[in-house]
Protein backbone atom coordinates (compact mmCIF):
# COMPACT_ATOMS: atom_id res chain seq x y z
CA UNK A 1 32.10 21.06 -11.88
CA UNK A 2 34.25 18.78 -14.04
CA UNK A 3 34.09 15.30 -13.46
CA UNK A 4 38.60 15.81 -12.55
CA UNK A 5 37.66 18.10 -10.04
CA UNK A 6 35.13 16.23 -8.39
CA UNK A 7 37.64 13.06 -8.68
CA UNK A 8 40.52 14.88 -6.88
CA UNK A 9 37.73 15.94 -4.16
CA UNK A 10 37.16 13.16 -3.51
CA UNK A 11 40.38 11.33 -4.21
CA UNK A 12 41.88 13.89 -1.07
CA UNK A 13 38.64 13.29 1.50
CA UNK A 14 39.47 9.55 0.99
CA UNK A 15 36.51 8.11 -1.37
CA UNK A 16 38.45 7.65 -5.21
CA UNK A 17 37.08 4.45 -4.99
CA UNK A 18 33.66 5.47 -6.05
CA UNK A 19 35.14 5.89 -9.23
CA UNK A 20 35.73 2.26 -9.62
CA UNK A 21 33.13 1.45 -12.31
CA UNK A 22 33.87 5.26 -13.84
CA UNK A 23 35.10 3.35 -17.34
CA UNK A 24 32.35 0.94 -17.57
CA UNK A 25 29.19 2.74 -17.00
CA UNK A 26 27.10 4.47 -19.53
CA UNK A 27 27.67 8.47 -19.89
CA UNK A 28 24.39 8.78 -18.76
CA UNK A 29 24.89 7.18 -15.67
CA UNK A 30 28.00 9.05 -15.33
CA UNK A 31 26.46 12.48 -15.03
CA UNK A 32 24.01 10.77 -12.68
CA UNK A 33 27.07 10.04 -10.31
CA UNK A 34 28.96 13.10 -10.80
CA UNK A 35 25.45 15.23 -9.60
CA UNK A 36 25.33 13.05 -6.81
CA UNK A 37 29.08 13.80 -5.71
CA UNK A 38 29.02 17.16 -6.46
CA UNK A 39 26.04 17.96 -4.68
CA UNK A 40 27.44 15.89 -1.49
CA UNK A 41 29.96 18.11 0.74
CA UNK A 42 32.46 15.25 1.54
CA UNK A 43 34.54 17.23 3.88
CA UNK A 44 31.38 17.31 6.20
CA UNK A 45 30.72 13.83 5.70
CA UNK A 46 33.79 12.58 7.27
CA UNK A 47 33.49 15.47 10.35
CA UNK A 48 29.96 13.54 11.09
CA UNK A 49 31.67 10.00 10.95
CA UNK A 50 34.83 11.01 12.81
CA UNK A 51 32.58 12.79 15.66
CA UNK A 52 30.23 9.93 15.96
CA UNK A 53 32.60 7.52 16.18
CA UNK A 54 34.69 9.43 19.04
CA UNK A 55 30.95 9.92 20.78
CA UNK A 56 29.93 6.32 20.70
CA UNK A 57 33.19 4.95 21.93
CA UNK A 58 33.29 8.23 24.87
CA UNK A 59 29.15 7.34 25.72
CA UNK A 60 30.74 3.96 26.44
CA UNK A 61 33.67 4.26 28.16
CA UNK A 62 33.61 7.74 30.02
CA UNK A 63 29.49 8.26 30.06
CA UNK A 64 27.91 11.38 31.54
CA UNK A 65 25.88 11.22 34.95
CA UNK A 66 21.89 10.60 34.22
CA UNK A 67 20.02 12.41 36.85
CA UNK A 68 16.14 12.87 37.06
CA UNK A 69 14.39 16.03 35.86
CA UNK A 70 14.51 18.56 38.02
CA UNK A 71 11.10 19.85 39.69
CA UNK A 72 11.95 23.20 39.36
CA UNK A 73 12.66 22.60 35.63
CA UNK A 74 9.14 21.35 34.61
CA UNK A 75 5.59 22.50 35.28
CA UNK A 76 2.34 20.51 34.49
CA UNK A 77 -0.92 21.52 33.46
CA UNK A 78 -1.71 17.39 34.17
CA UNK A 79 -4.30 18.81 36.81
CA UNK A 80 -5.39 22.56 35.69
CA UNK A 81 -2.63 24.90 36.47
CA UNK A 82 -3.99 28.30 37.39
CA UNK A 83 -1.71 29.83 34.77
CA UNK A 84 -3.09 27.79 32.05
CA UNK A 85 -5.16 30.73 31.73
CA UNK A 86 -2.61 33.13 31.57
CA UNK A 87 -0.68 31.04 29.27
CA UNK A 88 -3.47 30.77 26.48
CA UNK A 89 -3.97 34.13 26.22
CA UNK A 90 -0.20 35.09 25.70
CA UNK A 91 -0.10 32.32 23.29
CA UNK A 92 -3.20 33.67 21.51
CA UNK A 93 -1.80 37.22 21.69
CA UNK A 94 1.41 35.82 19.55
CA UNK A 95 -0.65 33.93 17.05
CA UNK A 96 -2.77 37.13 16.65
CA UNK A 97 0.08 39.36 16.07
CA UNK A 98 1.14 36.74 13.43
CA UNK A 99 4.34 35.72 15.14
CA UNK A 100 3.86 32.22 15.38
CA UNK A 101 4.94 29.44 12.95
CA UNK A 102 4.06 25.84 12.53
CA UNK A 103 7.12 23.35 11.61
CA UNK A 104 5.38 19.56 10.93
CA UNK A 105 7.85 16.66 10.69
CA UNK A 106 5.90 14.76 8.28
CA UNK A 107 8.70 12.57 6.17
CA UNK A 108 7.85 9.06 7.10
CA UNK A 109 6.04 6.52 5.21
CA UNK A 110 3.08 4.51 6.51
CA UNK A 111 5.10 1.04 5.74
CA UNK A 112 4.08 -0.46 9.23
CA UNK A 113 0.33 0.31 8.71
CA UNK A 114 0.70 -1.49 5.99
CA UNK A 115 0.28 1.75 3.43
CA UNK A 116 2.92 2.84 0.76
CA UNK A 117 1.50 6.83 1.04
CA UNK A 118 3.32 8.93 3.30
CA UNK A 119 1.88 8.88 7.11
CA UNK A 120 -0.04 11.96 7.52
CA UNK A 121 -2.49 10.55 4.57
CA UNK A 122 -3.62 7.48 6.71
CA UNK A 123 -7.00 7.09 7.93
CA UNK A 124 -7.10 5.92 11.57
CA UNK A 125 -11.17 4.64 10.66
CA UNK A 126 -12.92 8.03 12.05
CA UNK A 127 -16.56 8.42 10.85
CA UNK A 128 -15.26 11.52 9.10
CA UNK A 129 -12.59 9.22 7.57
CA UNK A 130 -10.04 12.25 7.54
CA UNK A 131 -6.59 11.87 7.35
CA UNK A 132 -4.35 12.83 10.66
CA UNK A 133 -2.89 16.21 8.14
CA UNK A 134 -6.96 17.16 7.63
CA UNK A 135 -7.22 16.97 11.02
CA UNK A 136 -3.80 19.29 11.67
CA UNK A 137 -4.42 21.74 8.93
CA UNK A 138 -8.62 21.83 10.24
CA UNK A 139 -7.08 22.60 13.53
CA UNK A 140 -4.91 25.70 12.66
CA UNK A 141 -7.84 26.94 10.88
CA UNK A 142 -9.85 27.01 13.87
CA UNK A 143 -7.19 28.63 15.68
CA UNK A 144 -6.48 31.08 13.63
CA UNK A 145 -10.36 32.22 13.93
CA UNK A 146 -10.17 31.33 17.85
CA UNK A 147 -7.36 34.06 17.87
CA UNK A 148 -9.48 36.78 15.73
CA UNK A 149 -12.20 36.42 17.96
CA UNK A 150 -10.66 36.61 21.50
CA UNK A 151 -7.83 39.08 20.55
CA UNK A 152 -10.34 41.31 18.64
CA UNK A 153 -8.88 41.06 14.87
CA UNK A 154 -10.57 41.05 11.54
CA UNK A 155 -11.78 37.97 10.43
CA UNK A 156 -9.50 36.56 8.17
CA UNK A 157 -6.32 38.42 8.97
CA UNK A 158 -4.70 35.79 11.49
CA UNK A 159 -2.06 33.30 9.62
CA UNK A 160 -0.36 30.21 11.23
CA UNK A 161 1.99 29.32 8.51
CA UNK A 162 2.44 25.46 8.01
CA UNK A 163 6.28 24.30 6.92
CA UNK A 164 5.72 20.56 5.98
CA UNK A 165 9.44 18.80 6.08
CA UNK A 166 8.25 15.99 3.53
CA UNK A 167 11.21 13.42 2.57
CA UNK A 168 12.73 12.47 -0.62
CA UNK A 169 10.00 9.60 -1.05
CA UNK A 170 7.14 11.49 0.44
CA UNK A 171 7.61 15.08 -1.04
CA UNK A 172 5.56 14.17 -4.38
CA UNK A 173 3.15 12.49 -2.71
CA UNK A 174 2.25 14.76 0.08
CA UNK A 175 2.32 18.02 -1.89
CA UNK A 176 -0.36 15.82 -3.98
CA UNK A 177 -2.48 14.97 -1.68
CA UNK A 178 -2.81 18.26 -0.47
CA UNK A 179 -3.76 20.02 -3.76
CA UNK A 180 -5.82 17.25 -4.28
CA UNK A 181 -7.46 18.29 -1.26
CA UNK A 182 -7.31 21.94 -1.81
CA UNK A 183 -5.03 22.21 0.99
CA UNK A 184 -7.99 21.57 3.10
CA UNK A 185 -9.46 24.63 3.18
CA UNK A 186 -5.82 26.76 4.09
CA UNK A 187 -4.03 28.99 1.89
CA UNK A 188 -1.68 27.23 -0.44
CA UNK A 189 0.70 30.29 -0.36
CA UNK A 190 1.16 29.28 3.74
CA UNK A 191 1.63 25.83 3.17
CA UNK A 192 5.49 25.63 2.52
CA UNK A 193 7.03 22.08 1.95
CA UNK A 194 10.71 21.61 2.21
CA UNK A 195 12.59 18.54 2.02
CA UNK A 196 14.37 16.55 4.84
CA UNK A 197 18.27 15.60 4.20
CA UNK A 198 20.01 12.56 3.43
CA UNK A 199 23.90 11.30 3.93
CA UNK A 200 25.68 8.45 2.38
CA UNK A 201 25.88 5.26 3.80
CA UNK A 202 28.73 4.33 5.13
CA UNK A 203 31.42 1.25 6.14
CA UNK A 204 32.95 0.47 9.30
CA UNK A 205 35.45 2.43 8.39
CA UNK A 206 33.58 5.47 6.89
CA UNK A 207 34.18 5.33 3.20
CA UNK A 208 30.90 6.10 1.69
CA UNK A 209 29.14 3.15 0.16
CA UNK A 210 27.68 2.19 -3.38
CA UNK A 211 24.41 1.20 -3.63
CA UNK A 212 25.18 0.21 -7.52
CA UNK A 213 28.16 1.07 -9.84
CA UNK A 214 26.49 4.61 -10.50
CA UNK A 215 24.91 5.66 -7.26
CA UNK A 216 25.99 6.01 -3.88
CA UNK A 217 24.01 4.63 -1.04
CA UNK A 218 22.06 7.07 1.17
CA UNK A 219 19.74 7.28 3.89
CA UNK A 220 17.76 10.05 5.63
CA UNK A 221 19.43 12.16 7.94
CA UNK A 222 17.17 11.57 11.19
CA UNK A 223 14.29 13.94 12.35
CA UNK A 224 17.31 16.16 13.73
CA UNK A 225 18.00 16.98 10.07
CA UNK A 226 15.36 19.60 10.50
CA UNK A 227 17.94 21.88 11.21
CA UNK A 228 20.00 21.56 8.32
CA UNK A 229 16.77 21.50 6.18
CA UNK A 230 15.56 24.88 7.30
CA UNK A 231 18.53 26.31 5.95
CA UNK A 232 18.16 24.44 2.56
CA UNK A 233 16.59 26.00 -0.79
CA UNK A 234 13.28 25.52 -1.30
CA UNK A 235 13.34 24.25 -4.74
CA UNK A 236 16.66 24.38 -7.36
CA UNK A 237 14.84 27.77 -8.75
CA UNK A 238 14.69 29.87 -4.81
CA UNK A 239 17.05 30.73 -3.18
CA UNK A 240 14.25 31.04 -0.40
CA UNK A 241 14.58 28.85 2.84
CA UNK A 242 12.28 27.83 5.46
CA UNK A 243 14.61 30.35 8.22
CA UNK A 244 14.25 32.97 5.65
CA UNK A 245 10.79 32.95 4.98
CA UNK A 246 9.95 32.85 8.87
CA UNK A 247 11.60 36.10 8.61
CA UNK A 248 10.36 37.56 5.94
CA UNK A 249 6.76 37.12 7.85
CA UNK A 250 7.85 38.05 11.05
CA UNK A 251 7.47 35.12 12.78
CA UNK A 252 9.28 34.71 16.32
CA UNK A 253 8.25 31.80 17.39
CA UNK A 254 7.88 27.84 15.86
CA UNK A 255 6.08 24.86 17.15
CA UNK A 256 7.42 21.58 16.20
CA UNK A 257 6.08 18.30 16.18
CA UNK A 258 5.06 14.85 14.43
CA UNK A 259 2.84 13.90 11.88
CA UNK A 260 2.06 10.63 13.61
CA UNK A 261 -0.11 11.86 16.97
CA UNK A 262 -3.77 12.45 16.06
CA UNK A 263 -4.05 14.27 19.60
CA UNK A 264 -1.57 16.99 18.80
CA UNK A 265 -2.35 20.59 19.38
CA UNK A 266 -0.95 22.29 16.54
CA UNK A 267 0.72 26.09 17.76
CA UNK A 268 -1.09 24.90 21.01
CA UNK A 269 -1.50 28.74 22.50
CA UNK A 270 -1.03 27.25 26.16
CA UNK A 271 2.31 25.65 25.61
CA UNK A 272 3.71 28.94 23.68
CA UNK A 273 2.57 31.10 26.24
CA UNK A 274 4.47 29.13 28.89
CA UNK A 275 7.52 29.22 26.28
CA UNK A 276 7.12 32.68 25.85
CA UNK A 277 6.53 33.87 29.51
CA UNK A 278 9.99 31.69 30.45
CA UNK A 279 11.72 33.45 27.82
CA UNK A 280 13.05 29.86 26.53
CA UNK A 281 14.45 29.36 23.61
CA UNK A 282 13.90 25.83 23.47
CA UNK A 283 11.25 23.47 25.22
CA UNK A 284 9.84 20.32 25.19
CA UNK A 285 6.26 18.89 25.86
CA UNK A 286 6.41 15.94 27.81
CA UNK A 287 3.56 13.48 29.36
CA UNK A 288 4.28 11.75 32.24
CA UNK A 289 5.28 7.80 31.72
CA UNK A 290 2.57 4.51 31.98
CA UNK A 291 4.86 3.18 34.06
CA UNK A 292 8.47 2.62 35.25
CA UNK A 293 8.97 0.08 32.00
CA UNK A 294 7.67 2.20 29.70
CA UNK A 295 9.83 2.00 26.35
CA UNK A 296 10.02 5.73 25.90
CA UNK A 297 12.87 8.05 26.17
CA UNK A 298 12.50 11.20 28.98
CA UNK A 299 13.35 14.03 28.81
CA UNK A 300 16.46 14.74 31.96
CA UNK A 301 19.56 16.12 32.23
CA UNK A 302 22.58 14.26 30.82
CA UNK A 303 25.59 16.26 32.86
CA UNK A 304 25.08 19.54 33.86
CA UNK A 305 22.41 20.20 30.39
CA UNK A 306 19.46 18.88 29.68
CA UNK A 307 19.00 15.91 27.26
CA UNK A 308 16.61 13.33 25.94
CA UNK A 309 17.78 9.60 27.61
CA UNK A 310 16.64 6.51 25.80
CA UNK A 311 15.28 4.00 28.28
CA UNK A 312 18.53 1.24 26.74
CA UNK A 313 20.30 3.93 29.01
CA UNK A 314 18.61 3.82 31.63
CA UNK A 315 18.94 1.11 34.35
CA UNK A 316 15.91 -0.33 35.81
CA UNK A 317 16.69 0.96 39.40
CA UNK A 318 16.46 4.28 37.83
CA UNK A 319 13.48 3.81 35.96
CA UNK A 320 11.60 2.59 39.13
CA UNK A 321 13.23 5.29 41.57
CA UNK A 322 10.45 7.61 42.66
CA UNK A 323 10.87 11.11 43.95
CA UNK A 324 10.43 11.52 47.89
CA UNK A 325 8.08 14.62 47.74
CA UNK A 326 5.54 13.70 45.19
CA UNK A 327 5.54 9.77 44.69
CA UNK A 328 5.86 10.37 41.00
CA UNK A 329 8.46 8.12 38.72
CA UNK A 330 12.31 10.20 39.27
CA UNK A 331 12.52 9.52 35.36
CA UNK A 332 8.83 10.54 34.55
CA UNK A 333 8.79 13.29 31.56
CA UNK A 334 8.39 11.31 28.50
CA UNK A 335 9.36 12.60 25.20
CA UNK A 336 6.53 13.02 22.73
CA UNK A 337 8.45 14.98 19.99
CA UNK A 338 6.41 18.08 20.21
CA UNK A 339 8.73 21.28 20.86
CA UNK A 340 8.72 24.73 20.77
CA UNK A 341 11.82 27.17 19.07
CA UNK A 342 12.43 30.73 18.62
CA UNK A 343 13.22 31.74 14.95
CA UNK A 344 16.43 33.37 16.64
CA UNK A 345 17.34 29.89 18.35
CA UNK A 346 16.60 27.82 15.10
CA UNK A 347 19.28 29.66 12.97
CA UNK A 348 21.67 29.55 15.49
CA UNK A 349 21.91 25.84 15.34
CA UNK A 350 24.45 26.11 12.49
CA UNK A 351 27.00 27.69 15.15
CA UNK A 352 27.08 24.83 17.22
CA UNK A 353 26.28 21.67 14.32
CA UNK A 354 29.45 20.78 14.32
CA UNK A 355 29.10 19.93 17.92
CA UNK A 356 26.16 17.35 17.32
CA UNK A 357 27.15 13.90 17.55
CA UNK A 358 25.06 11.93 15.30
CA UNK A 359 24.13 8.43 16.24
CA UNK A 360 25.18 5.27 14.39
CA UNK A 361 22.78 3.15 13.30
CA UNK A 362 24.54 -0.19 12.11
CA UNK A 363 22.52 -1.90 9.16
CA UNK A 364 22.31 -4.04 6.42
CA UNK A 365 22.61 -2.10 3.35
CA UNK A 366 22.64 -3.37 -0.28
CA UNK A 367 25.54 -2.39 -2.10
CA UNK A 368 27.93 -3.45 -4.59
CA UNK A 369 31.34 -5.80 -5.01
CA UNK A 370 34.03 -3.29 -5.80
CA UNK A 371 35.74 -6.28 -7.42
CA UNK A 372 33.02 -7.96 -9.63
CA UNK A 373 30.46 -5.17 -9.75
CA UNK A 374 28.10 -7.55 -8.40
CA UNK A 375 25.13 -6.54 -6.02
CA UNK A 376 25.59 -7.51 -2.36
CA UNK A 377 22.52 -8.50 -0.08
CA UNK A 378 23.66 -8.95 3.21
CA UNK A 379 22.72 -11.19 5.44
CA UNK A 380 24.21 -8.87 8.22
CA UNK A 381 25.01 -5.35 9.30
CA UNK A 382 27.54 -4.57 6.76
CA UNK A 383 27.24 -0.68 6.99
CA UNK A 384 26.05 2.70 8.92
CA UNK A 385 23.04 5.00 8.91
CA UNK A 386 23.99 7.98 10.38
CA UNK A 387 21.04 10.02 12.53
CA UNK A 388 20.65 13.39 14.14
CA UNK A 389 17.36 13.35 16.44
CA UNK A 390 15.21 16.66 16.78
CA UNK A 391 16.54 17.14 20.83
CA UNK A 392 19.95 16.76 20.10
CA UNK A 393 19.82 20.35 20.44
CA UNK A 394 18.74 20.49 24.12
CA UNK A 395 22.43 20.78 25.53
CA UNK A 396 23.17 23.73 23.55
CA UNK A 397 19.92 25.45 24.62
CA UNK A 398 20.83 28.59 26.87
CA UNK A 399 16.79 28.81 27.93
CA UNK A 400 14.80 25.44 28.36
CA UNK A 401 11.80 24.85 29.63
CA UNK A 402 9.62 21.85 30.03
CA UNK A 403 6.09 21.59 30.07
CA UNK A 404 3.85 18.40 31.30
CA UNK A 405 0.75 17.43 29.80
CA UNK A 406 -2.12 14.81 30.26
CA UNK A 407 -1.30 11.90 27.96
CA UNK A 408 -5.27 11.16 26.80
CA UNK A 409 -5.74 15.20 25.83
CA UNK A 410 -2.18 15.43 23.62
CA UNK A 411 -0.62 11.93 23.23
CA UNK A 412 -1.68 9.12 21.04
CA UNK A 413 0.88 8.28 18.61
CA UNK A 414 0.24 5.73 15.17
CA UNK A 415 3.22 3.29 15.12
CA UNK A 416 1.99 -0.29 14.53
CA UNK A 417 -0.27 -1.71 12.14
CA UNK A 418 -4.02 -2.88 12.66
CA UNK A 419 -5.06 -5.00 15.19
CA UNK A 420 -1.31 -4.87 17.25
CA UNK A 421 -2.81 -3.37 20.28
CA UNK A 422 -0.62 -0.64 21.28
CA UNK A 423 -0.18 2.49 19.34
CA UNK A 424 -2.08 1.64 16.46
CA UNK A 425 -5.02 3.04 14.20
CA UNK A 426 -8.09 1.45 16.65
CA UNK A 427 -6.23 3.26 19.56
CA UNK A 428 -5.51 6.24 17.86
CA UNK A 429 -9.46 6.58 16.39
CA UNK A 430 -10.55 5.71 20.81
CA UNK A 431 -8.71 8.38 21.99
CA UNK A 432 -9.67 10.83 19.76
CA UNK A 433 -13.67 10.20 20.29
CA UNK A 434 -13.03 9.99 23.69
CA UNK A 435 -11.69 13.41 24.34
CA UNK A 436 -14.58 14.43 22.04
CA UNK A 437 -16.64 12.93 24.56
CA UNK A 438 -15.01 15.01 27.27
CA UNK A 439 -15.17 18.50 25.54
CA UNK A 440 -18.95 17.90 25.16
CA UNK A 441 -19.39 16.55 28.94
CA UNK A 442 -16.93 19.49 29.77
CA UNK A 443 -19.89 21.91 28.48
CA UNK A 444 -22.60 20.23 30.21
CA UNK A 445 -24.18 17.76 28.02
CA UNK A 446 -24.59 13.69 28.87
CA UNK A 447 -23.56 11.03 26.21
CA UNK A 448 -25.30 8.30 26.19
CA UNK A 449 -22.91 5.18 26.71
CA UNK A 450 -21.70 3.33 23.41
CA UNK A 451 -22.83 6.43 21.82
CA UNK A 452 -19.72 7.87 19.60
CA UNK A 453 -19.57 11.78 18.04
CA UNK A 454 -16.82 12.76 16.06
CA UNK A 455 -16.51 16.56 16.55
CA UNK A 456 -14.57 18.48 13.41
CA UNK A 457 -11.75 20.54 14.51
CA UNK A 458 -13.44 23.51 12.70
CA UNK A 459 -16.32 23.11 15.70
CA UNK A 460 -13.55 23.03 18.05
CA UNK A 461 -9.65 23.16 18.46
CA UNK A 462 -9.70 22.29 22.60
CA UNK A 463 -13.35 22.35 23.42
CA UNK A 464 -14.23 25.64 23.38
CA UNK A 465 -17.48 27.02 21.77
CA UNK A 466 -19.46 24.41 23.21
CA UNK A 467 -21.86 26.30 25.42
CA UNK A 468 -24.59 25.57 23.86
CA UNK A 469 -24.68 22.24 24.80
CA UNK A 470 -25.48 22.67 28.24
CA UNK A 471 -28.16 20.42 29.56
CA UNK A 472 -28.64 18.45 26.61
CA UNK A 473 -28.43 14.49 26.18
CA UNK A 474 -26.34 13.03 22.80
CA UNK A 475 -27.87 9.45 22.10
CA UNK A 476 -27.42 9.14 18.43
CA UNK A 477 -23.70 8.49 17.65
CA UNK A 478 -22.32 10.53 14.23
CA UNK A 479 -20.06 13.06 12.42
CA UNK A 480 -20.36 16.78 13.00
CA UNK A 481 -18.83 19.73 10.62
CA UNK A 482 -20.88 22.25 12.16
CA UNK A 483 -22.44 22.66 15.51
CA UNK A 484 -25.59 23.32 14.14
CA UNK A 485 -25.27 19.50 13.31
CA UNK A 486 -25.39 18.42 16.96
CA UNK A 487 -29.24 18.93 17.68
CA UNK A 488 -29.49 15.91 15.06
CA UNK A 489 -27.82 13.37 17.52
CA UNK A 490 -29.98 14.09 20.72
């Protein structure tokens, strides 16, 4: 598009004056601008502000009824449901019939551990020293086999394809690391990385800002941008998207979650048969909260429709209010950004999107002096980051369903850096030995205290295929890639 046209564009959505600096910078710079603009849809840009803006000031002046969870609405498998069962085996039916897809948010960088590489290449300081994506692609690998065995198919015909939304300052990187890695033993043809969006910065009044007098300042687009994303091109060459390759292979279901929790279980077959026997179309995992002050959001209903509340919205006579049947917190389903989608539900998002109110995130953003040209550090929030989150589809969900799961089998998430003793790599390496402890006590063998085994996923994905164990006594602490490997630490 000629540089006019993009002018009057923008000249009519309101933003001519990022043109100020058009006469003074270099040509090259120029068509560095104009690629930026004409690749932006401006029109859409000031929807997002006008709608968040309208939704902040309604969420503070008119806000929606918070009411707990209903019981009816959730089930738990915290203390061995006797549909588990059940569950797993319709889950392992889907994967089997190659239905189900795996969607990993993976776009953040490891800046709080202290690490410039993107987050799924840290090494929480297992024995195996594996990164948390080894572990996640090791563990569909083992269920794909899991699901050949107990649904009777041909070894090497199950496939759990594996869409990695990297970011603009992770994509390199992580596609790197994993042909570096040979993809860690998966095919590299379903391994599919797309990109999560970004939209400009913006003032206090929405006209986008300048970062410099040739680029406009962005920001990602929140872990809701997933949406969005899925419908995006693949790379400048494809016309291919994530929504239609699920198609293309069939898939009917998607699993969703972050890169960040080393206990995930990725296409967990229990919580997609649950999905699947509700006939949602959306769910959420949830584990229930530490306790009343818990910073966490939970998952509730917001109205008449389910939501995700923050716990800044949440008063602290709700947050200690306990339901009169069971005892249990009223507010108790904690968000853990693990969810489950139908292909059919995830391209219908772009029906409603204009519904979505993103959320304002005020910041201070370097930009530039539209006077001088100078650069501008602020020493306070000068600017907007606008964010969708992942559940701001919940309200628009015709089907949801919750499930509740125990925290030390599925939640320990990496957030801080060493030695900050919450949420951090020591923590996250604990839990994960520990539950290896419990699959092999689980199958009848002892550990030995202070004794420490690190079991690979390709052993086992939940702690099945331990039998042989029975009876016998670990006392020698170690790695194991193979069972066979075990007998050396009695």
């Amino acid at each position: 598009m000629a540089a006019d046209n993009i002018r009057d564009r923008y000249q009519a959505a309101g933003h001519d004056h990022l043109f100020t600096f058009w006469s003074t910078i270099e040509e090259s710079e120029r068509k560095s601008l104009s690629r930026q603009l004409e690749n932006l849809d401006v029109d859409r840009v000031n929807r997002i502000y006008k709608k968040a803006i309208a939704s902040e000031k309604e969420a503070a002046t008119d806000p929606e009824p918070i009411e707990p969870l209903p019981v009816e609405a959730c089930e738990s498998i915290v203390n061995d449901s006797p549909s588990e069962k059940t569950w797993r085996g319709q889950g392992l039916q889907a994967i089997a019939r190659g239905e189900v897809g795996v969607l990993l948010m993976a776009g953040g960088q490891g800046t709080r551990l202290g690490s410039s590489a993107p987050k799924g290449c840290y090494d929480i300081g297992l024995p195996s020293h594996k990164s948390l994506l080894q572990y996640q692609a090791e563990r569909i690998a083992r269920l794909q086999v899991v699901a050949e065995k107990e649904c009777n198919k041909a070894a090497g015909s199950v496939v759990v394809p594996w869409y990695v939304m990297t970011s603009g300052p992770t994509r390199r990187e992580t596609e790197a690391f994993f042909t570096k890695n040979k993809f860690f033993g998966l095919s590299s043809k379903n391994v599919v990385f797309f990109e999560q969006g970004t939209l400009p910065c913006l003032t206090a009044e929405g006209k986008i800002m300048l970062e410099n007098t040739s680029r406009i300042a962005v920001a990602p687009d929140g872990n809701g941008g997933l949406y969005a994303a899925t419908r995006t091109p693949l790379s400048e060459s494809s016309n291919s998207t994530v929504l239609s390759d699920l198609t293309d292979r069939g898939i009917l279901y998607v699993h969703a979650y972050c890169v960040d929790n080393c206990l995930v279980k990725v296409a967990d077959p229990v919580f997609l048969g649950y999905c699947i026997s509700k006939q949602a179309d959306c769910a959420a995992k949830v584990v229930p909260k530490a306790s009343s002050s818990e910073a966490v959001g939970v998952v509730a209903r917001r109205g008449e429709k389910f939501s995700v509340v923050e716990y800044s919205e949440i008063s602290k006579e709700q947050a200690e209010l306990r339901n009169a049947k069971t005892g249990e917190l009223a507010f108790n389903a904690a968000n853990i950004a693990n969810h489950f989608y139908t292909t059919s539900f995830l391209k219908s998002v772009k029906s409603f999107e204009d519904d979505l109110a993103f959320h304002i995130a005020r910041k201070k953003i370097p930009t530039v002096d539209l006077k001088t040209g100078k650069a501008i550090k602020p020493s306070e929030p000068n600017g907007m980051k606008l964010e969708l989150f992942v559940f701001d589809v919940f309200p628009f969900t015709k089907r949801f369903a919750v499930l509740e799961v125990a925290r030390n089998e599925e939640f320990s998430p990496l957030k801080n850096a060493p030695g900050s003793g919450a949420d951090n790599p020591e923590t996250s390496r604990r839990d994960l030995l520990a539950q290896h402890k419990r699959f092999l006590e689980r199958a009848g063998a002892q550990v030995k205290g202070g004794v420490e085994i690190e079991l690979s996923p390709c052993v086992s994905y939940a702690g099945e295929g331990l039998e042989f164990v029975k009876g016998k006594t670990f006392t020698k602490s170690g790695y194991v890639e193979n069972p066979e490997e075990l007998d050396a630490l009695l």
